[in-house]
N, C-alpha and C. Protein backbone atom coordinates (compact mmCIF):
# COMPACT_ATOMS: atom_id res chain seq x y z
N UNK A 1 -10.93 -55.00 1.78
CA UNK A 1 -10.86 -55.27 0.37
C UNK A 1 -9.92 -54.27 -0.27
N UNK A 2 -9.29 -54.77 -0.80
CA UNK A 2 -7.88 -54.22 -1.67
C UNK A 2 -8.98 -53.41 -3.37
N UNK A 3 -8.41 -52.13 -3.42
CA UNK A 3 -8.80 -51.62 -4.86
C UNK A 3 -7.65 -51.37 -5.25
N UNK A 4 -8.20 -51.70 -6.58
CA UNK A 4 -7.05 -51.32 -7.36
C UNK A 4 -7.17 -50.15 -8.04
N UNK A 5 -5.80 -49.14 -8.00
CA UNK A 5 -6.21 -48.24 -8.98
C UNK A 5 -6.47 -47.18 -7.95
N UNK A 6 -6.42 -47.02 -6.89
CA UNK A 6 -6.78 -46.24 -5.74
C UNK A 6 -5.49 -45.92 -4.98
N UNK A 7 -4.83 -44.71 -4.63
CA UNK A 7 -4.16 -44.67 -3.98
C UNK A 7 -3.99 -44.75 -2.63
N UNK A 8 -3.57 -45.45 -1.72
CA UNK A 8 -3.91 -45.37 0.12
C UNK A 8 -3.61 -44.15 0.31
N UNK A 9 -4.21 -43.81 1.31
CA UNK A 9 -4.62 -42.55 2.52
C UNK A 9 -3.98 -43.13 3.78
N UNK A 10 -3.23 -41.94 4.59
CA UNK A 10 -3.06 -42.03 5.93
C UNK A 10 -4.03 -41.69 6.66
N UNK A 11 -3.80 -42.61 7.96
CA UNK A 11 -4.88 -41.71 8.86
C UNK A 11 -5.21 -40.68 9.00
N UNK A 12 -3.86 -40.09 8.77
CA UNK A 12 -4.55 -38.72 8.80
C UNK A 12 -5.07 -38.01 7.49
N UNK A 13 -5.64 -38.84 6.29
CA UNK A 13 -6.19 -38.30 5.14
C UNK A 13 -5.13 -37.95 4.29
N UNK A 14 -3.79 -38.28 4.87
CA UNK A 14 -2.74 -37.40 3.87
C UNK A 14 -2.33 -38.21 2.80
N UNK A 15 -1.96 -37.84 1.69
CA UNK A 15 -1.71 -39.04 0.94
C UNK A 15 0.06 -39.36 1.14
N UNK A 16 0.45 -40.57 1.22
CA UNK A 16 1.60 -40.65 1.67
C UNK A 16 2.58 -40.49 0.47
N UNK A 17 3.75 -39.71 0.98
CA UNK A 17 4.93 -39.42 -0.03
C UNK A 17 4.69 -38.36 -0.25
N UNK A 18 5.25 -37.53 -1.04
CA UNK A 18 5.33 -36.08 -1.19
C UNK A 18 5.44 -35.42 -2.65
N UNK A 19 3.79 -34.73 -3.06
CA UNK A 19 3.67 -34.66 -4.27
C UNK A 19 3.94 -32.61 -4.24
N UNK A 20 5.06 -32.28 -4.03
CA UNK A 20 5.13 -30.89 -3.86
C UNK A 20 6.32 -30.56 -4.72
N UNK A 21 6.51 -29.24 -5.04
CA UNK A 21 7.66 -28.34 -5.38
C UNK A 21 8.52 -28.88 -4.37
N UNK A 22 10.27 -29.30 -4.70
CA UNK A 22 11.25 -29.49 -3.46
C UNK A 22 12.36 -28.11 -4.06
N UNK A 23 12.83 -26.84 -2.95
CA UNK A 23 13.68 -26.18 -3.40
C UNK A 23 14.45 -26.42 -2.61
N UNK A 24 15.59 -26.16 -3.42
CA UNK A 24 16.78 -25.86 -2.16
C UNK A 24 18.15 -24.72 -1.55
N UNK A 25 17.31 -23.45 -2.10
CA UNK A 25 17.78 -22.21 -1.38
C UNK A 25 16.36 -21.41 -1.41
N UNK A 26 16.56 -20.26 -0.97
CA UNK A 26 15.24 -19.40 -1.22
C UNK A 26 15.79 -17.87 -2.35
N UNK A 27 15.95 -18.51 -3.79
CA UNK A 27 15.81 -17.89 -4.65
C UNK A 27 16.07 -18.85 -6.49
N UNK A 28 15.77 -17.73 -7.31
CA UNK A 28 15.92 -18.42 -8.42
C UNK A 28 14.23 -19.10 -8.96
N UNK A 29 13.77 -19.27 -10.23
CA UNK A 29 12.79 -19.61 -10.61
C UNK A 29 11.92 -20.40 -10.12
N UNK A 30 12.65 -21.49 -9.61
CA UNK A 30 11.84 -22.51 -8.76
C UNK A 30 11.35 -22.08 -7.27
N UNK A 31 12.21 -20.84 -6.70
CA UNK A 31 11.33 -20.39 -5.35
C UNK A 31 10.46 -19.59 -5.69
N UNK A 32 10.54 -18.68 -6.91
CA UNK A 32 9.01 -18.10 -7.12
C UNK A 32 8.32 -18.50 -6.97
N UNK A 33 8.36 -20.26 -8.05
CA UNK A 33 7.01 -21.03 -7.99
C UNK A 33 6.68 -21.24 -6.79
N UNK A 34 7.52 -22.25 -5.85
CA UNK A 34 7.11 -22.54 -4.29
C UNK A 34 6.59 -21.15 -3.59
N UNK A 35 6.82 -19.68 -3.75
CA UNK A 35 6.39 -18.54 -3.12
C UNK A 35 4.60 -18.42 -3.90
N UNK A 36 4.53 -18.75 -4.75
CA UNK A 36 2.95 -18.97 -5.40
C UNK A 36 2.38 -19.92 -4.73
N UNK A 37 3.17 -21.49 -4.76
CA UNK A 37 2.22 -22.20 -4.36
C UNK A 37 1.70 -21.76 -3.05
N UNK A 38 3.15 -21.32 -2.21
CA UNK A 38 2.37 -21.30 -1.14
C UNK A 38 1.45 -20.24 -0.60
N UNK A 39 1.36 -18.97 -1.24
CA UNK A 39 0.48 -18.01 -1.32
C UNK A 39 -0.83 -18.63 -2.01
N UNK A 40 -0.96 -18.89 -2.43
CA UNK A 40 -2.43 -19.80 -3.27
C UNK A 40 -2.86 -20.80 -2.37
N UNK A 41 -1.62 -21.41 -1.79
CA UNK A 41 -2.44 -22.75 -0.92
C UNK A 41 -2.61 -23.91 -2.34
N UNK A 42 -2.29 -23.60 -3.46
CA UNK A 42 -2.43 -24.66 -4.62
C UNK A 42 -1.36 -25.87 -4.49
N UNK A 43 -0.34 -26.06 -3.49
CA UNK A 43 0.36 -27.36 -3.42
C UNK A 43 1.65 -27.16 -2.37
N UNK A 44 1.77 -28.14 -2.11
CA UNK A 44 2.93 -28.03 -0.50
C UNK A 44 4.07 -27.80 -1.69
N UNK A 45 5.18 -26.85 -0.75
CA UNK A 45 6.58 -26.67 -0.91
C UNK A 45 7.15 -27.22 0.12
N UNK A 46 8.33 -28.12 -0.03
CA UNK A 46 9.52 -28.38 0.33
C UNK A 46 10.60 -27.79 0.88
N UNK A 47 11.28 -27.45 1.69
CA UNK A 47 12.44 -26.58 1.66
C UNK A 47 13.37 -27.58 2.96
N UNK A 48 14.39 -27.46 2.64
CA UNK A 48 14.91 -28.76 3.28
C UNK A 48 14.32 -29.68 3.96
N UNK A 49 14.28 -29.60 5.59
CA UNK A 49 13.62 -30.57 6.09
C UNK A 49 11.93 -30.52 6.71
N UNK A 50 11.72 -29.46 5.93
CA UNK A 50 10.39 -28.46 6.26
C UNK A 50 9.32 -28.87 5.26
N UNK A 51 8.22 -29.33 5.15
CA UNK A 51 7.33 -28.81 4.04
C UNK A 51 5.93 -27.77 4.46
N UNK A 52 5.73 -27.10 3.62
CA UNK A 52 5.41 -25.71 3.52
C UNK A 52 3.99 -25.60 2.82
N UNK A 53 2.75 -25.92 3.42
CA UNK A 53 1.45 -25.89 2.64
C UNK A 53 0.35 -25.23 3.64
N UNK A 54 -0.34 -24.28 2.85
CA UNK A 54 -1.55 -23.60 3.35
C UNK A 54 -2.51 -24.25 2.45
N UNK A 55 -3.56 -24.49 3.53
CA UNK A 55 -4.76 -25.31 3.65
C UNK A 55 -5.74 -24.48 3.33
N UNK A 56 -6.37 -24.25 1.85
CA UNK A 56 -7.58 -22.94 1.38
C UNK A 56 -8.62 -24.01 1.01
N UNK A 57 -8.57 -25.39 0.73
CA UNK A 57 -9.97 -25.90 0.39
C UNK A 57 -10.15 -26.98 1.02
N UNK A 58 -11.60 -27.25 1.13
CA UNK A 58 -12.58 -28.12 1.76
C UNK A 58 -12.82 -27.93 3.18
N UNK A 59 -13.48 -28.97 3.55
CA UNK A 59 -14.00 -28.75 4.89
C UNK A 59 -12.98 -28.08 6.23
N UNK A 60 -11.83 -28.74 6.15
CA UNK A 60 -10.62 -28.20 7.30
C UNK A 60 -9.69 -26.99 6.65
N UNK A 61 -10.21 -26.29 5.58
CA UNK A 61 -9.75 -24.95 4.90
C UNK A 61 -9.35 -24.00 6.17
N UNK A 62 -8.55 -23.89 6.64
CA UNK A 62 -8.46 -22.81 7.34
C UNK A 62 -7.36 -21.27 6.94
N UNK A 63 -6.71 -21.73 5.82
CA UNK A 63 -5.64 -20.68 5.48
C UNK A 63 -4.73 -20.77 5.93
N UNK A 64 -3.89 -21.28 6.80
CA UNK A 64 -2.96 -21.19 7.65
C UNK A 64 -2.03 -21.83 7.00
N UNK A 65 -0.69 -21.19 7.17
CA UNK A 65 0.60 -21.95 6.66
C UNK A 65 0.98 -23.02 7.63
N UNK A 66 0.92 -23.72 6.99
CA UNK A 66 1.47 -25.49 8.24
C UNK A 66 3.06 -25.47 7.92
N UNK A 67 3.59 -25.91 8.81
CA UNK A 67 5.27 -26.07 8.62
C UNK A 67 5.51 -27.10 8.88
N UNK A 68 5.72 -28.35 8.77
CA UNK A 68 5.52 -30.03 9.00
C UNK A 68 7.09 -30.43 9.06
N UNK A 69 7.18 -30.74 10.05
CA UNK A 69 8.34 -31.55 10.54
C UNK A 69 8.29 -33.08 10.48
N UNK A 70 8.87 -34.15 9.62
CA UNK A 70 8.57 -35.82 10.03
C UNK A 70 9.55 -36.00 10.83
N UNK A 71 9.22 -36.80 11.90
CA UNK A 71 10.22 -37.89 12.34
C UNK A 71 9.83 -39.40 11.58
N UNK A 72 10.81 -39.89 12.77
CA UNK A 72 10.59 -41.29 12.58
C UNK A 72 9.48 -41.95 12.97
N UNK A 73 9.12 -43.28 12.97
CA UNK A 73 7.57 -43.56 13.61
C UNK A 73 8.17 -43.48 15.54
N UNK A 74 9.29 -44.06 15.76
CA UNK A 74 9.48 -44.15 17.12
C UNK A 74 10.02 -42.81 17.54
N UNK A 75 9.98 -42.10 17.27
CA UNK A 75 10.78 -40.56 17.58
C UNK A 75 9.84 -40.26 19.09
N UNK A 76 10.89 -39.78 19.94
CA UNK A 76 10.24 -39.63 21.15
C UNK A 76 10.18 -37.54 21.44
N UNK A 77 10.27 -37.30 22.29
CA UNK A 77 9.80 -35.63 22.41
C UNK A 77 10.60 -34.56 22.38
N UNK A 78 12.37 -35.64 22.45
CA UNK A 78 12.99 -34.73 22.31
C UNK A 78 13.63 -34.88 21.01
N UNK A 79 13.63 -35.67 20.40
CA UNK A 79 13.10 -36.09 18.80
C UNK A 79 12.48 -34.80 18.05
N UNK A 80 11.34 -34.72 18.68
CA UNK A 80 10.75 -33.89 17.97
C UNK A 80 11.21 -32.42 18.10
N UNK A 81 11.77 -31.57 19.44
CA UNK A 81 11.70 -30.34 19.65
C UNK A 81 12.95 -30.42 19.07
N UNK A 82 13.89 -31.14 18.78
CA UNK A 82 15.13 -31.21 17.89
C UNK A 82 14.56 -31.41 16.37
N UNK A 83 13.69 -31.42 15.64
CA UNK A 83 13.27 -31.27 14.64
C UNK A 83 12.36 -29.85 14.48
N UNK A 84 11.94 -29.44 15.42
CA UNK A 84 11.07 -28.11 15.03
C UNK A 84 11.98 -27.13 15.48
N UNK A 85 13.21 -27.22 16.46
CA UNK A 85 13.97 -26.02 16.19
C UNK A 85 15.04 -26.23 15.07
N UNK A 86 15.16 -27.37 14.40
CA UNK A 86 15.93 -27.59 12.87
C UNK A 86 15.00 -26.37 11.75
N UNK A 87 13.89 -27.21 11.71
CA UNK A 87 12.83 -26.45 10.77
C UNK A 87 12.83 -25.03 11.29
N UNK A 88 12.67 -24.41 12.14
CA UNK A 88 12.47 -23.17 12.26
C UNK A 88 13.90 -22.30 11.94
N UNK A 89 15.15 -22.88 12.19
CA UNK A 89 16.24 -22.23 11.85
C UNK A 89 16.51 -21.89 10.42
N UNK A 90 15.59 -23.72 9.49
CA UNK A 90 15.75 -23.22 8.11
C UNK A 90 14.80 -21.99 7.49
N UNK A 91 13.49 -22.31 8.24
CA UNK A 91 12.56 -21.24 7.59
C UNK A 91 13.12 -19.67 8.03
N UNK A 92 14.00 -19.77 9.15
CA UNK A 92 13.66 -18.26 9.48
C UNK A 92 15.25 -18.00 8.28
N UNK A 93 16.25 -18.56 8.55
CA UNK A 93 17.09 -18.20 7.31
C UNK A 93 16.50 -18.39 5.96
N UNK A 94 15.42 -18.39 5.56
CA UNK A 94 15.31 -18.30 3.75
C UNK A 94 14.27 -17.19 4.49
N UNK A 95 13.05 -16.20 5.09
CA UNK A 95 12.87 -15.42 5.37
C UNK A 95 13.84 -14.17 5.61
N UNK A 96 14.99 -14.27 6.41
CA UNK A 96 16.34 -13.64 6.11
C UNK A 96 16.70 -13.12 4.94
N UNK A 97 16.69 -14.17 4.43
CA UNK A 97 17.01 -13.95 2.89
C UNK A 97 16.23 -13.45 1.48
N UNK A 98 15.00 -13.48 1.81
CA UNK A 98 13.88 -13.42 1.03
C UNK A 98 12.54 -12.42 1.49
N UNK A 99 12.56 -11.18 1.55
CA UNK A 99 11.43 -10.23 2.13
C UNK A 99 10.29 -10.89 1.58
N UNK A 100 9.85 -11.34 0.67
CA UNK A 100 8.95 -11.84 -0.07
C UNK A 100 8.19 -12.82 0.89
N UNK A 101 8.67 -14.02 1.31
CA UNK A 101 8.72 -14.94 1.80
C UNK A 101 8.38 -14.56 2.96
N UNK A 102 9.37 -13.82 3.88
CA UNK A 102 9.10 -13.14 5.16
C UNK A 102 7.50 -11.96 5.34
N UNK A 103 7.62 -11.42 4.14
CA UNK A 103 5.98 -11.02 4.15
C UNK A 103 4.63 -12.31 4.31
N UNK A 104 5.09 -13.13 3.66
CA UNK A 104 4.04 -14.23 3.38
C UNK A 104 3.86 -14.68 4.82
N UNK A 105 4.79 -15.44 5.65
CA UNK A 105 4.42 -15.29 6.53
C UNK A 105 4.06 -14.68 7.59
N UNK A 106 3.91 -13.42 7.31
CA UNK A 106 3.46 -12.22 8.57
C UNK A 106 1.98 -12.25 8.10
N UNK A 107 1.75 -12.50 6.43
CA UNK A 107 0.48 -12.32 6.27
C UNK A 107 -0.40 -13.03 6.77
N UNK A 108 0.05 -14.80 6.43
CA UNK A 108 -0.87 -15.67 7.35
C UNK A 108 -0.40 -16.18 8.47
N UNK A 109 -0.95 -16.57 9.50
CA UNK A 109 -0.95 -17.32 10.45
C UNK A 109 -0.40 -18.93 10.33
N UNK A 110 0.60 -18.93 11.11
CA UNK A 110 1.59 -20.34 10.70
C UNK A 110 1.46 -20.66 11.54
N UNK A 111 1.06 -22.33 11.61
CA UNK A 111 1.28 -23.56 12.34
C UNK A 111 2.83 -24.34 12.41
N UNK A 112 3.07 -24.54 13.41
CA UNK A 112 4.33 -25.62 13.05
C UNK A 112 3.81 -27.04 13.90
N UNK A 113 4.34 -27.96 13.01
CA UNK A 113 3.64 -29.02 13.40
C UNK A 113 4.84 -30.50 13.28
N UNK A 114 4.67 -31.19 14.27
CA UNK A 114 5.83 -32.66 13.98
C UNK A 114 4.49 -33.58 13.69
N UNK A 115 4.90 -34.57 12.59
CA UNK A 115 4.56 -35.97 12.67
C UNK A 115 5.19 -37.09 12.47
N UNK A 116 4.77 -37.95 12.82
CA UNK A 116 5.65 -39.23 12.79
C UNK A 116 5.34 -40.07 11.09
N UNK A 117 6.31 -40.25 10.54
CA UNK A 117 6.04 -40.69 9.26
C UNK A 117 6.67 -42.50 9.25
N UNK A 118 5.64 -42.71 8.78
CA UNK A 118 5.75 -44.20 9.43
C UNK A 118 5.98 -45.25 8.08
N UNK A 119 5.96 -44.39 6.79
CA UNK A 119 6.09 -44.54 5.32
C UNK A 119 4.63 -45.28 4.71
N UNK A 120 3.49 -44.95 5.14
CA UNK A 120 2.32 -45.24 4.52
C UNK A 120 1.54 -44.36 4.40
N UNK A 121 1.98 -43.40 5.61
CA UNK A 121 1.23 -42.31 6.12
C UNK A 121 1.74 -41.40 7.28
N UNK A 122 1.44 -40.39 7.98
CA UNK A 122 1.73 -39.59 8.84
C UNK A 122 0.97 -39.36 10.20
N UNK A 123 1.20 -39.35 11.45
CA UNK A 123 0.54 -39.43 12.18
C UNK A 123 0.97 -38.17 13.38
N UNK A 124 0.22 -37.46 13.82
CA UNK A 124 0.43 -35.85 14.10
C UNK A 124 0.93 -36.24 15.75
N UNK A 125 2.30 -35.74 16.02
CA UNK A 125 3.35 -36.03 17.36
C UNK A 125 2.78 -34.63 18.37
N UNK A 126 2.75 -33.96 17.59
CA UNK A 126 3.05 -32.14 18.49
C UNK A 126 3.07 -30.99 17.17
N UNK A 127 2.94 -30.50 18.18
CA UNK A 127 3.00 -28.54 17.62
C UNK A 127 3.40 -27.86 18.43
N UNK A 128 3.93 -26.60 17.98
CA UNK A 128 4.20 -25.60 18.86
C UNK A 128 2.83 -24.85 19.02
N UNK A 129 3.33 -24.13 20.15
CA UNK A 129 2.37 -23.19 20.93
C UNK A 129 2.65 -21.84 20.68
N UNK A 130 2.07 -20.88 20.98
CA UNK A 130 2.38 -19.54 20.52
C UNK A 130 3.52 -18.99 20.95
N UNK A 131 3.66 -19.35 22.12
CA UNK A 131 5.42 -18.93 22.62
C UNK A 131 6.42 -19.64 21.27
N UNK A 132 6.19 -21.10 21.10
CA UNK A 132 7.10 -21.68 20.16
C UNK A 132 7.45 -23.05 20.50
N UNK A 133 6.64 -22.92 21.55
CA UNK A 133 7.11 -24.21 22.71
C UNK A 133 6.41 -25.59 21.66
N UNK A 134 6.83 -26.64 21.99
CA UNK A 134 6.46 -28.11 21.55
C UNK A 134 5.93 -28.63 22.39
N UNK A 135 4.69 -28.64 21.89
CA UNK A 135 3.20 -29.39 22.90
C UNK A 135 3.21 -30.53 22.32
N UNK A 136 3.94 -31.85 23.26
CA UNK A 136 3.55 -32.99 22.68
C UNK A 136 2.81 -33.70 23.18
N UNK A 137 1.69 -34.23 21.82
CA UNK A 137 0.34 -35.28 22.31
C UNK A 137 0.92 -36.68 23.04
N UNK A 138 1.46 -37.45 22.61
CA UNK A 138 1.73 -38.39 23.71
C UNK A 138 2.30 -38.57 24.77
């Protein structure tokens, strides 16, 4: 049954599309804000092909900075480790650039994560491992 007035959920609970801060260097008024949100955990940041949200409420609260990579829905594994060493080149250059930023993440514990975005919703491909490596689920 169709509601109206309800927005759809992905499987994975996420709501689809992207209701975050988008910057696009790491300075200037608008990266403060994204350096709050993401210290608060109060809303995902954007930064090129990266988005940038720590998880502080409800049941799966864990604190951790997530680093979310999309592919495509058919993106296969090397798809993906070509998207998480994209994302990691951008995050570690605006850390480069930004001590602020580079503190934030020493403070919490970061996830990096691929999913497949299928445009309704998101569905979780892989993560890296503590080396950095891309553990992919399928």
């Amino acid at each position: 049954m169709l509601m109206r007035g309800r927005p759809s959920i992905g499987d994975d609970g996420d709501m689809p599309g992207f209701n975050g801060v988008t910057v696009d260097a790491p300075k200037g008024l608008r990266w403060e804000l994204a350096l709050a949100l993401i210290d608060s955990g109060e809303g995902p940041v954007r930064l090129g092909e990266v988005e940038i949200c720590r998880n502080v409420a409800g049941p799966t609260a864990d604190g951790v900075i997530r680093m979310t990579m999309r592919v495509g829905e058919h993106a296969d594994r090397g798809g993906g480790q070509t998207a998480l060493v994209q994302g990691r080149q951008v995050v570690d250059e605006a850390a480069s650039a930004d001590p602020h930023f580079a503190r934030l993440l020493d403070k919490y514990d970061c996830r990096w994560e691929i999913v497949s975005d299928y445009g309704m919703g998101t569905v979780p491909l892989g993560e890296a491992d503590r080396r950095g490596n891309l553990v992919w689920r399928t």
